[in-house]
C-alpha atoms as a PDB file:
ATOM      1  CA  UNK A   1      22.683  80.051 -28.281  1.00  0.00           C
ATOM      2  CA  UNK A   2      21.110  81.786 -31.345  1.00  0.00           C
ATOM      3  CA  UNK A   3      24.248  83.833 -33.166  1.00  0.00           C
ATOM      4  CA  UNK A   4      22.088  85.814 -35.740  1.00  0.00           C
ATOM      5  CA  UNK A   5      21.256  88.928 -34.006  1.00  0.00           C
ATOM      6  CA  UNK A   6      24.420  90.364 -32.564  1.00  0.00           C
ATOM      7  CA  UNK A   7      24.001  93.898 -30.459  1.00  0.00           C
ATOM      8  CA  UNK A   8      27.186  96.151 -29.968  1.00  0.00           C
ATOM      9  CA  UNK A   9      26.281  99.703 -28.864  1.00  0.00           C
ATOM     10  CA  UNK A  10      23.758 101.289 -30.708  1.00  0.00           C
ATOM     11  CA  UNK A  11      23.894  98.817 -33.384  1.00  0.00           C
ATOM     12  CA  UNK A  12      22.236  95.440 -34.454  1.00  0.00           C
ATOM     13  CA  UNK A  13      23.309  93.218 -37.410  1.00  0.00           C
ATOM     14  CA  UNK A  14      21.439  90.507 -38.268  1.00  0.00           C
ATOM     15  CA  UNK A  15      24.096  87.858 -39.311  1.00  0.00           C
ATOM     16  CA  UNK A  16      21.620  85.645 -41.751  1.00  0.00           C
ATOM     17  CA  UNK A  17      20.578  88.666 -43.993  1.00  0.00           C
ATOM     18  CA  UNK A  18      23.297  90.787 -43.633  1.00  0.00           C
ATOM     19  CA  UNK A  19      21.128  93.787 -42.049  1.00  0.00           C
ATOM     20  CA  UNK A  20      23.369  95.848 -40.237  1.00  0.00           C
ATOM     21  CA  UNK A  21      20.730  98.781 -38.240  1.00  0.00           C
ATOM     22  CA  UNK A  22      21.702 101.490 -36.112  1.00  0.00           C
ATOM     23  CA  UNK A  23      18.943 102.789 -33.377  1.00  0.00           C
ATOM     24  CA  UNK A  24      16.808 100.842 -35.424  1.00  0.00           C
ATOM     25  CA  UNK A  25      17.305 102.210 -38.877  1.00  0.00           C
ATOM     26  CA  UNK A  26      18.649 100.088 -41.737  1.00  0.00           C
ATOM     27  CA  UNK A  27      22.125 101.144 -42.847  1.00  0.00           C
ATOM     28  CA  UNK A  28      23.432 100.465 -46.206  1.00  0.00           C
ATOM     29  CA  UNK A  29      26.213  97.828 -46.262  1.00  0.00           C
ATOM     30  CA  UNK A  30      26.922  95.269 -49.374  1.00  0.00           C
ATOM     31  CA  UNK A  31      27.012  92.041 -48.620  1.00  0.00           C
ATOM     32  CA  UNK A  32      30.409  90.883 -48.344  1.00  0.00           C
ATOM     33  CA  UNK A  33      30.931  93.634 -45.650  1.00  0.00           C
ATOM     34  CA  UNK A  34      28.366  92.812 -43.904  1.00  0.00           C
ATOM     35  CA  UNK A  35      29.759  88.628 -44.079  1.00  0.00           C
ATOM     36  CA  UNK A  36      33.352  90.607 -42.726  1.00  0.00           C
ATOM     37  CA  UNK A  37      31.899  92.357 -40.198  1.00  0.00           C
ATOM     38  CA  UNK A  38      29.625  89.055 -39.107  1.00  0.00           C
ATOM     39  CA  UNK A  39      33.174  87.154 -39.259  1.00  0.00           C
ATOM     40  CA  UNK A  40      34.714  89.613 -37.045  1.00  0.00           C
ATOM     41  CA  UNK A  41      31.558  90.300 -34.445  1.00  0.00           C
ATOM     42  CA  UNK A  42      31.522  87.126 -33.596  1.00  0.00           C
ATOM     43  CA  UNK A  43      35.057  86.661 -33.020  1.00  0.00           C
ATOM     44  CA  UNK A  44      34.661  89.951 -30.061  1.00  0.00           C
ATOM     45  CA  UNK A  45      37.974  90.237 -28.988  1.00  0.00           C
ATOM     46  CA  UNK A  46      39.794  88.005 -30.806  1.00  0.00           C
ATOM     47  CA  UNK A  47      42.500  88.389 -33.603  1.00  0.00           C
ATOM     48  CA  UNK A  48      41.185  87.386 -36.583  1.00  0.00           C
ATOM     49  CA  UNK A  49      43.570  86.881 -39.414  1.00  0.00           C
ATOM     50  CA  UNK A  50      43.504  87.916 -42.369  1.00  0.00           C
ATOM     51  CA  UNK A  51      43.844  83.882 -43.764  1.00  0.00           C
ATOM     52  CA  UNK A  52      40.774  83.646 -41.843  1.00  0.00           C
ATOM     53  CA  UNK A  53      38.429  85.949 -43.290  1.00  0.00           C
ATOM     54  CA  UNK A  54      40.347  85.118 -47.089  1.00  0.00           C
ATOM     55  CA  UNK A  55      39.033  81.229 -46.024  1.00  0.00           C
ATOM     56  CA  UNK A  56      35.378  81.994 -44.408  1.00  0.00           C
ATOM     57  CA  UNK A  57      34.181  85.145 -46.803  1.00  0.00           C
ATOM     58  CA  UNK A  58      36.266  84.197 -50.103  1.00  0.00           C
ATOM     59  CA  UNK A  59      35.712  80.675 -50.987  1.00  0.00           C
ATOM     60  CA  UNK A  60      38.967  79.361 -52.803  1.00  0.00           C
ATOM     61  CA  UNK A  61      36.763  79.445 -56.327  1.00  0.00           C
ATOM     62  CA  UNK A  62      36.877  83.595 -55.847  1.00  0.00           C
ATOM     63  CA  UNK A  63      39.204  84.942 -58.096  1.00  0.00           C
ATOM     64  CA  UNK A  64      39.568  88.679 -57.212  1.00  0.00           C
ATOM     65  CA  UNK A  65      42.670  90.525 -55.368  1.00  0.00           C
ATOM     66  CA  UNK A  66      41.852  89.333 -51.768  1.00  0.00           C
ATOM     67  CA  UNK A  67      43.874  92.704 -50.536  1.00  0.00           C
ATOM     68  CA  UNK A  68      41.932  94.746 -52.387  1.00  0.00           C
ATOM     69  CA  UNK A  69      39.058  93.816 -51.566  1.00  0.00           C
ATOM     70  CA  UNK A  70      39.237  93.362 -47.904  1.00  0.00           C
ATOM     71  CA  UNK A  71      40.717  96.508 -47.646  1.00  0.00           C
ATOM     72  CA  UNK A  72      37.699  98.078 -49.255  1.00  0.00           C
ATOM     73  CA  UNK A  73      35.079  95.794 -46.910  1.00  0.00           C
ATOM     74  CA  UNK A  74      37.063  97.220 -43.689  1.00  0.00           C
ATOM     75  CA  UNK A  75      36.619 101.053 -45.478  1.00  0.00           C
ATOM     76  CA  UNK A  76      32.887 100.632 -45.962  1.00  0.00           C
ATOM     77  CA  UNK A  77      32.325  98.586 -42.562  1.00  0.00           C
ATOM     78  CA  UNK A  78      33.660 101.445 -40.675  1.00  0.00           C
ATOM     79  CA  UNK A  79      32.236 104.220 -42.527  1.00  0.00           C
ATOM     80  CA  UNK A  80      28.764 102.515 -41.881  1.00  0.00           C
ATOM     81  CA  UNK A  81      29.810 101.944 -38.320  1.00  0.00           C
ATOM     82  CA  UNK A  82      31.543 105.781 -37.803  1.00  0.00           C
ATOM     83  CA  UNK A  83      34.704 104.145 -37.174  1.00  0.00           C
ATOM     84  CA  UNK A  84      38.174 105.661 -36.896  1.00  0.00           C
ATOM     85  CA  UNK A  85      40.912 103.207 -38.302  1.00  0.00           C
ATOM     86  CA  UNK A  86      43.749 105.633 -35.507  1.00  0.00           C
ATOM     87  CA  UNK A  87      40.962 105.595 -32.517  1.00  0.00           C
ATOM     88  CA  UNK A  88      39.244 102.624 -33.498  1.00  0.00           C
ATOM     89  CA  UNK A  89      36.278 101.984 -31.636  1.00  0.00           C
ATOM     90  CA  UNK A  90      34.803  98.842 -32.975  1.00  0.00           C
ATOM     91  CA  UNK A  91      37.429  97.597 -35.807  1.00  0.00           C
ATOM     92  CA  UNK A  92      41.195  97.469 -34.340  1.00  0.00           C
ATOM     93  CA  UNK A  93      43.804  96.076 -37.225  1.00  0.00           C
ATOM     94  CA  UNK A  94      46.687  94.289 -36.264  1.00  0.00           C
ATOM     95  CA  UNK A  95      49.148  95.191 -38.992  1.00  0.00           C
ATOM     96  CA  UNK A  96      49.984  92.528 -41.041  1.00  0.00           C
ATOM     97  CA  UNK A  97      48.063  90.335 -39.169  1.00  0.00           C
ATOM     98  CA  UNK A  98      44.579  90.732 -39.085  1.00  0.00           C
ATOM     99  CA  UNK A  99      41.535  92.677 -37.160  1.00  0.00           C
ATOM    100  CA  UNK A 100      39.927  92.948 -33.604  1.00  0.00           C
ATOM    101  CA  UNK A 101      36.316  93.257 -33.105  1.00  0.00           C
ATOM    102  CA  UNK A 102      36.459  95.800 -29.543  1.00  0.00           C
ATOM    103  CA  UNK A 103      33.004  96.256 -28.481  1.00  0.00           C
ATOM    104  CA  UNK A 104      31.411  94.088 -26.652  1.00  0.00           C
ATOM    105  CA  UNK A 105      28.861  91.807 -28.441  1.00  0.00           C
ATOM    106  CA  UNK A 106      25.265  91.017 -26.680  1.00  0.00           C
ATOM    107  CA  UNK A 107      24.121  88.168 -28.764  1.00  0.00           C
ATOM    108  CA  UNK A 108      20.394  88.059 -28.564  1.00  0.00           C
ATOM    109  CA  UNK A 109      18.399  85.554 -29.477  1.00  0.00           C
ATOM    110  CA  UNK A 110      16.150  86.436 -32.333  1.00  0.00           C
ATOM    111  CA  UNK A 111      12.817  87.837 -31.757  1.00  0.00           C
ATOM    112  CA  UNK A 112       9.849  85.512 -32.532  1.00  0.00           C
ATOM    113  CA  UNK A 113       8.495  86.151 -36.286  1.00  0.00           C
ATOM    114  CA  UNK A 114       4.946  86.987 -36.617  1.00  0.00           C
ATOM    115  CA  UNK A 115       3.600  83.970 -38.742  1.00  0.00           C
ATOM    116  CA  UNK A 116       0.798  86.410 -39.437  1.00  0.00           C
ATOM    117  CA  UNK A 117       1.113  86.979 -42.945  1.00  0.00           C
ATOM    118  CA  UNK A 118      -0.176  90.618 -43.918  1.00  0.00           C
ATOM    119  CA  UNK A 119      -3.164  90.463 -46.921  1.00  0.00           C
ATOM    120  CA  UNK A 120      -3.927  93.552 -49.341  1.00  0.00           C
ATOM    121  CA  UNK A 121      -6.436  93.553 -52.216  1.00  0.00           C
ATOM    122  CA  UNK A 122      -5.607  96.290 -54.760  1.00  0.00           C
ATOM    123  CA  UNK A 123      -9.006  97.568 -56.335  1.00  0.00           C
ATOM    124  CA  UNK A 124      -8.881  97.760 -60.171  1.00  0.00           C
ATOM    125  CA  UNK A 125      -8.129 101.056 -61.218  1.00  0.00           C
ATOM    126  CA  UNK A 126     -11.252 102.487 -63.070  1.00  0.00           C
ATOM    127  CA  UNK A 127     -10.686 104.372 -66.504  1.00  0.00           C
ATOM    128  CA  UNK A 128     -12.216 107.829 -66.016  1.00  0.00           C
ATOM    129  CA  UNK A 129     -11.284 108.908 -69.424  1.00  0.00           C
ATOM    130  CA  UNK A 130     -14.651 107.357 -71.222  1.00  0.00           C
ATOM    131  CA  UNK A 131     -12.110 105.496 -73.937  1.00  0.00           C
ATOM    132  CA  UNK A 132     -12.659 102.424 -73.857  1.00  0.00           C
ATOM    133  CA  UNK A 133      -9.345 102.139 -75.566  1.00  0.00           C
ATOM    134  CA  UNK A 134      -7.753 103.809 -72.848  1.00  0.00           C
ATOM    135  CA  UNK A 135      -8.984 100.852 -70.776  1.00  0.00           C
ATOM    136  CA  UNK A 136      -5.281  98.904 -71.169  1.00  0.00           C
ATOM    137  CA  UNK A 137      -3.758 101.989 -69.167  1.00  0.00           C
ATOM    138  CA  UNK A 138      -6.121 101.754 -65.950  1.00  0.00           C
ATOM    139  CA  UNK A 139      -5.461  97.385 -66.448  1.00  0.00           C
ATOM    140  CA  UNK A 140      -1.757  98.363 -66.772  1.00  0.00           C
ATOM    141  CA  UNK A 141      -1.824 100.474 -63.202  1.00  0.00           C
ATOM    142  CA  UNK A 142      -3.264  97.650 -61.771  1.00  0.00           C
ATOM    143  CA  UNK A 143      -1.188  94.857 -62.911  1.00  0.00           C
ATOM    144  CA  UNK A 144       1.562  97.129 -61.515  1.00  0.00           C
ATOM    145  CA  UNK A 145       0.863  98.444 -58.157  1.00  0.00           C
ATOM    146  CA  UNK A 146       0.059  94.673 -57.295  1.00  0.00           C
ATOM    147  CA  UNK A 147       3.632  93.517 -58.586  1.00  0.00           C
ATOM    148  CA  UNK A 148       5.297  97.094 -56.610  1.00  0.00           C
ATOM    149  CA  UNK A 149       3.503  95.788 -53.440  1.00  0.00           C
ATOM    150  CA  UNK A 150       4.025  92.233 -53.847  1.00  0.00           C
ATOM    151  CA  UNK A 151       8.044  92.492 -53.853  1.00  0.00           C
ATOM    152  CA  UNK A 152       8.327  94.751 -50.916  1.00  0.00           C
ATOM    153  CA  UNK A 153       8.373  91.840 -48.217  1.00  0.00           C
ATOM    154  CA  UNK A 154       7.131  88.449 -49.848  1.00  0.00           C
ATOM    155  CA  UNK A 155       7.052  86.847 -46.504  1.00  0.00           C
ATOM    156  CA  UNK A 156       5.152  89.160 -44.341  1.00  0.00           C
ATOM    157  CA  UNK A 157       2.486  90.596 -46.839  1.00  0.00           C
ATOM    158  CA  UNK A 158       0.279  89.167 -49.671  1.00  0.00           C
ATOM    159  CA  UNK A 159      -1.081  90.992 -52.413  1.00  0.00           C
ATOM    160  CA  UNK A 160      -4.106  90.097 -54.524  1.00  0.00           C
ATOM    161  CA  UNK A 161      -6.063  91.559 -57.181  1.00  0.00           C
END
């Protein structure tokens, strides 16, 4: 079965980018969160330790305080997730020990990518000013609104000039 897409109550994170969405809207979570909370999603229900995430989301070449850090993941992962470390819905710790994952993963498989690949031509801005040296700043909006649209999703939409 497909792991990537994991579903627990109004939530889906996407385990291969990292895209943690609620209702359908993108929240913000860095990425090593968003590895912690994979780690622990798809470990529903079980203890995870905290030797386990140290080994799966920092490799032995990190040098950072491990504590710290995983401290700070659990902080953001629930304040993206509106969870209460004393009534914890989602992330239960086990002092000393580790975390729980409580609700109850749906693992879905992930939904067939359109290999339709969006194409946009962007028109050559037209220098209304009558300079001819002012032609570099219509060329300059150009060159520019075709790099902007070319970076918002490389794999789903092509730009051209």
């Amino acid at each position: 079965m497909d792991d990537s897409l994991l579903r627990f109550d109004n939530f889906e994170l996407d385990v291969t980018t990292g895209e943690l969405r609620k209702s359908g809207s993108p929240l913000k979570l860095p990425p090593q969160p968003a590895r912690v909370l994979a780690l622990l999603a798809k470990n529903a229900g079980r203890l995870v330790t905290r030797e386990d995430i140290r080994n799966e989301v920092w490799r032995g070449d990190t040098f950072v305080d491990f504590e710290q850090g995983l401290n700070h993941c659990i902080k953001l992962i629930r304040a993206a997730l509106g969870d209460d470390a004393r009534a914890p819905k989602f992330i239960e710790t086990l002092q000393k020990r580790g975390y729980r994952f409580r609700a109850t993963i749906d693992r879905a498989p992930r939904p067939a990518a359109s290999r339709d690949k969006v194409m946009h031509a962007v028109v050559p801005f037209e220098n209304l000013s009558g300079d001819p040296d002012q032609e570099y700043f219509s060329d300059g909006l150009t060159d520019e609104m075709i790099t902007q649209l070319a970076r918002l999703n490389p794999a789903r939409l092509g730009v051209v000039g």
